[in-house]
N, C-alpha and C. Protein backbone atom coordinates (compact mmCIF):
# COMPACT_ATOMS: atom_id res chain seq x y z
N UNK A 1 337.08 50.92 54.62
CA UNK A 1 338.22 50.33 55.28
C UNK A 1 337.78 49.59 56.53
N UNK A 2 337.21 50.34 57.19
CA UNK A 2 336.01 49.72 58.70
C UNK A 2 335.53 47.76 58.10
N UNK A 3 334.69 48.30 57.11
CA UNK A 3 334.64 47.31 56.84
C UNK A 3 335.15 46.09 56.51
N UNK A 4 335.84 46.49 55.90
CA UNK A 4 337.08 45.90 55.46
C UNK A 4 337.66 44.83 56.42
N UNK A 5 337.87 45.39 57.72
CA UNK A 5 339.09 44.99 58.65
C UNK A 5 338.11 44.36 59.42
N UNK A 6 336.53 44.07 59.68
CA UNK A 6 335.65 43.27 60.16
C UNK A 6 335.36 42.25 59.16
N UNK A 7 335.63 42.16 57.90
CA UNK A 7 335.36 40.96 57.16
C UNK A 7 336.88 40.36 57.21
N UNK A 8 337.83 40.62 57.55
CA UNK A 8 338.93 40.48 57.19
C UNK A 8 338.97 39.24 58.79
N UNK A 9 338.35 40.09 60.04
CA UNK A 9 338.72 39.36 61.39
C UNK A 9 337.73 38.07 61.62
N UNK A 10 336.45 38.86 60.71
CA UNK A 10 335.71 37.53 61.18
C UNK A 10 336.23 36.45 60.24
N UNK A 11 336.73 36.27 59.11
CA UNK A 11 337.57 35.20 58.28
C UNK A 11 338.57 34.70 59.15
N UNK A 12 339.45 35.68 59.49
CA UNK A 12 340.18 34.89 60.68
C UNK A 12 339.74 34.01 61.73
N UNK A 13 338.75 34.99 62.42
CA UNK A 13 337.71 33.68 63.83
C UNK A 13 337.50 32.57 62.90
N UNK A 14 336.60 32.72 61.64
CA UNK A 14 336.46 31.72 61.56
C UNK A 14 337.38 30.40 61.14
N UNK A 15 338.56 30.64 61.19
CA UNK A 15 339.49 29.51 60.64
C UNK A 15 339.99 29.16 62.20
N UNK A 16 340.03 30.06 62.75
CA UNK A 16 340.48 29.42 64.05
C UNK A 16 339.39 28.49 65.13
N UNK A 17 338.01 28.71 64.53
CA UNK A 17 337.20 28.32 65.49
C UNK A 17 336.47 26.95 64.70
N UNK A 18 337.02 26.75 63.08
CA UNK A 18 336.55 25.85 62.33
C UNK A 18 335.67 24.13 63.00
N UNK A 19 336.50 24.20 64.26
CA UNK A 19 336.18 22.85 64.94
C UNK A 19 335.25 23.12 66.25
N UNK A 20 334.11 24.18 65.78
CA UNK A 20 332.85 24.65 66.40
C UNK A 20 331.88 23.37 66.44
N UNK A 21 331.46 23.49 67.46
CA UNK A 21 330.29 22.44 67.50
C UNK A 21 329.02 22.52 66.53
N UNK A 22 329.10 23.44 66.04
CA UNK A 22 327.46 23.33 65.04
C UNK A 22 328.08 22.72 63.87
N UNK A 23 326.64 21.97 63.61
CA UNK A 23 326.86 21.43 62.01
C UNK A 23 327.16 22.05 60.41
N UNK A 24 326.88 23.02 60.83
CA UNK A 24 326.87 23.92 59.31
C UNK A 24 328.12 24.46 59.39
N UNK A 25 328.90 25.09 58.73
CA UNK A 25 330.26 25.30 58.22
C UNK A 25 330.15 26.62 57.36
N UNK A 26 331.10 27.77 57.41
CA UNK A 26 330.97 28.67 56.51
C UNK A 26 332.20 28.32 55.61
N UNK A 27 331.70 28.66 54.29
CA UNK A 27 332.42 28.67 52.84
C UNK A 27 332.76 30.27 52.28
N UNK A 28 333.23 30.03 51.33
CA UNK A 28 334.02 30.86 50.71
C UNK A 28 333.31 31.04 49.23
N UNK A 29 333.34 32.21 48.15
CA UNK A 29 332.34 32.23 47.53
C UNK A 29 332.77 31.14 46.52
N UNK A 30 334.04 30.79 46.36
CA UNK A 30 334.44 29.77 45.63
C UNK A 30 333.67 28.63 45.67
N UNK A 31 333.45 28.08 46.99
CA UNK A 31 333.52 26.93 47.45
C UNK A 31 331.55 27.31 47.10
N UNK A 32 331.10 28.07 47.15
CA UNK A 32 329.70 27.97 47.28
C UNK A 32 329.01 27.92 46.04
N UNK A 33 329.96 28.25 44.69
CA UNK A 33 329.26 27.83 43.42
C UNK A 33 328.77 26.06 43.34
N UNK A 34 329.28 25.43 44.26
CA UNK A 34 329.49 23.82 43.81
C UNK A 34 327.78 23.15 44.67
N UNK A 35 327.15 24.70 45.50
CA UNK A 35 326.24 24.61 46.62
C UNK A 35 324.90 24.98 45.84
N UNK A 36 323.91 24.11 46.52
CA UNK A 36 322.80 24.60 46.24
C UNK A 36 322.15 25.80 47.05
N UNK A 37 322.17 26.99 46.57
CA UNK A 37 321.23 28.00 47.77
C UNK A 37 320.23 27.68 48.25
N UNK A 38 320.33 27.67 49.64
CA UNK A 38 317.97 27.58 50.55
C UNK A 38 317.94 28.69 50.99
N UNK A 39 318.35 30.23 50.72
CA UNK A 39 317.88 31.08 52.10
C UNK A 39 318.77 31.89 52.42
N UNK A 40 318.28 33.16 53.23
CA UNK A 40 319.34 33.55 54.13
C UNK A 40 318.88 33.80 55.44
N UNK A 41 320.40 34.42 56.14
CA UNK A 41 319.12 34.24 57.66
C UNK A 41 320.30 35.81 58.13
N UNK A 42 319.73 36.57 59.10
CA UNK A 42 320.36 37.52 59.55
C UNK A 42 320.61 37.45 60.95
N UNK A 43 321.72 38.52 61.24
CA UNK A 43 322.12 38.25 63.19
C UNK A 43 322.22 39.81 63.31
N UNK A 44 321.81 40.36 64.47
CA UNK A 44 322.10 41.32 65.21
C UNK A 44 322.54 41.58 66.39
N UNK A 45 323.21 42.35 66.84
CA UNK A 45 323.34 42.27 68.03
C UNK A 45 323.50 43.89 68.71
N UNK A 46 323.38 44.23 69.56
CA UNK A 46 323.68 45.76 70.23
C UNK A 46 325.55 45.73 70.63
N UNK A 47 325.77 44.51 71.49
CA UNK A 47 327.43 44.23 71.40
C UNK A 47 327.92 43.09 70.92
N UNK A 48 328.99 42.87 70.67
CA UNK A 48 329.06 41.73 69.60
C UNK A 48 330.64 41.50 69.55
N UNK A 49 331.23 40.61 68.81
CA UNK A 49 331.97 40.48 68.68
C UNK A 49 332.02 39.57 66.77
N UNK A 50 333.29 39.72 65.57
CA UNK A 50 332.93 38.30 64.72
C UNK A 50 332.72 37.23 65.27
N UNK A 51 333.25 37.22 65.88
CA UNK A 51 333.10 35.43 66.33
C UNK A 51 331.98 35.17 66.88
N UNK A 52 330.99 36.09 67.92
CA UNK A 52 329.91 36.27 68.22
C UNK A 52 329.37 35.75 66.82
N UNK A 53 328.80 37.05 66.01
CA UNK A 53 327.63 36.64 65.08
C UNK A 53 328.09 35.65 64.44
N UNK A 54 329.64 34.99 64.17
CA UNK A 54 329.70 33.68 63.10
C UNK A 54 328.98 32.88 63.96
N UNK A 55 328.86 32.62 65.32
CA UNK A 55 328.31 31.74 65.89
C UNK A 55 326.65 31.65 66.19
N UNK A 56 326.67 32.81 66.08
CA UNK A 56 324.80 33.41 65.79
C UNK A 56 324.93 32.80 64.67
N UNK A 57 325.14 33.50 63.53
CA UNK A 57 324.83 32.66 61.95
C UNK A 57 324.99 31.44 61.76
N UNK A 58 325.94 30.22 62.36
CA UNK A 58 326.07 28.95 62.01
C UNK A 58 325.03 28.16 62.99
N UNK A 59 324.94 28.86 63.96
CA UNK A 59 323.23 28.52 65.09
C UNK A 59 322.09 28.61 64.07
N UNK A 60 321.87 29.90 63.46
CA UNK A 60 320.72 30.13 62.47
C UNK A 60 320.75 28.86 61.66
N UNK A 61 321.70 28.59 60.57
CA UNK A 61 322.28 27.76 59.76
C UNK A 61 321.66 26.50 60.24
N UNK A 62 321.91 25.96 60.87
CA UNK A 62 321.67 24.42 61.40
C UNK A 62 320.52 24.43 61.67
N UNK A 63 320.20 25.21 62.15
CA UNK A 63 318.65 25.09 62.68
C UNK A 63 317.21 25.11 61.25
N UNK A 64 317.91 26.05 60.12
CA UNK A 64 317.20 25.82 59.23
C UNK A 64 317.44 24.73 58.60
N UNK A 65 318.45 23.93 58.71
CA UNK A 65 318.78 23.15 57.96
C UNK A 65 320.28 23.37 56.89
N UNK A 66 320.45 23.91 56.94
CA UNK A 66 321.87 24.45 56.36
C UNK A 66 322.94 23.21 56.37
N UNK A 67 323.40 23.14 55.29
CA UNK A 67 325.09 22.65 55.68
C UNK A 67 325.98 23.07 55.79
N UNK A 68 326.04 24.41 55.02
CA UNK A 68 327.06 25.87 54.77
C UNK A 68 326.48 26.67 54.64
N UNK A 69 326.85 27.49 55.10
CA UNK A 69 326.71 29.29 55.08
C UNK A 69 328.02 29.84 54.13
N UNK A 70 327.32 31.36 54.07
CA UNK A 70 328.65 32.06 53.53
C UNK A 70 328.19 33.20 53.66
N UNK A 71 329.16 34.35 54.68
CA UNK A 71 328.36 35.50 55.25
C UNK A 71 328.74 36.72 54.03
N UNK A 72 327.58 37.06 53.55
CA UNK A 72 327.34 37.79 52.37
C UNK A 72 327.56 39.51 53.14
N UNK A 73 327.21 39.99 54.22
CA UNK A 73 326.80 41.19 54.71
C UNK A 73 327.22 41.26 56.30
N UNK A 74 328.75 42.56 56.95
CA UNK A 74 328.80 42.45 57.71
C UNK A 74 328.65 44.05 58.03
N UNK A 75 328.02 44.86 58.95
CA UNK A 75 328.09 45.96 59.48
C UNK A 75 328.45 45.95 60.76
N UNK A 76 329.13 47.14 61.27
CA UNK A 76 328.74 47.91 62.95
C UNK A 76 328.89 49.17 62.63
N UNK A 77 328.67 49.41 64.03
CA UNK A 77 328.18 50.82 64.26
C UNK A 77 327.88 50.70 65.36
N UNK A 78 326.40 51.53 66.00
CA UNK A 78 326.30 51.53 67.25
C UNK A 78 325.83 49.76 67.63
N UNK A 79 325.41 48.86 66.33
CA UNK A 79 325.23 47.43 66.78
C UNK A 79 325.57 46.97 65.46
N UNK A 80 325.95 45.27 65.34
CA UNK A 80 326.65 44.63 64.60
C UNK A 80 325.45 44.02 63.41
N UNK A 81 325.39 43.64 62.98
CA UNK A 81 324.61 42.89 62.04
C UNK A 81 325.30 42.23 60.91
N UNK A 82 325.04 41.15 60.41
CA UNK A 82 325.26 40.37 59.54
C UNK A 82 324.54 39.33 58.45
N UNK A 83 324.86 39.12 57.72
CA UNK A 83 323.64 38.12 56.58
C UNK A 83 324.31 37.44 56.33
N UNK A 84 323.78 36.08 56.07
CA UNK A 84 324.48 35.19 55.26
C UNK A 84 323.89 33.80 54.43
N UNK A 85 324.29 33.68 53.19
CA UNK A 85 323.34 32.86 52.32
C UNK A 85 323.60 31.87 52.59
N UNK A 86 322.41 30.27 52.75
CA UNK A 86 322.54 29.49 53.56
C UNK A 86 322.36 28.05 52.16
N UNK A 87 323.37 27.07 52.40
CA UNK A 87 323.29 26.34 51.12
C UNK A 87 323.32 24.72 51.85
N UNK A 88 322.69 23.88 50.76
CA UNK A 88 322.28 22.68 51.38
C UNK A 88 323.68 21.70 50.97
């Protein structure tokens, strides 16, 4: 359920924050069949927030080259972590 309600908020940040300055963009798994996969890249943090690591991950993203992301893996606990598969 934990989980749950952190994949649920960071979907929310991310629709509200859609007009972020980085180039890469997160998708939906729909939207990512139409994508070629390059990769994934991971974020951690000790405090954190979603919107934090979406912005860690779409930093990662661009920097490898990414056009879209799509965050495959979100945890917390005593620190946050996240994955996400990175498509050209």
């Amino acid at each position: 359920m934990k989980n749950a309600m952190i994949i649920a908020s960071l979907g929310l940040a991310s629709v509200l924050s859609f007009g972020a300055s980085a180039a890469a963009h997160q998708v939906n798994a729909e939207q990512a069949q139409n994508l070629q996969p390059m990769g994934t890249v991971s974020a951690s943090a000790v405090t954190s927030s979603p919107m934090d690591m979406r912005h860690e991950l779409a930093a990662k993203a661009e920097k490898e080259g990414a056009s879209s992301y799509r965050i495959t893996e979100m945890r917390t606990g005593d620190h946050w972590h996240a994955t996400a598969e990175l498509y050209k």
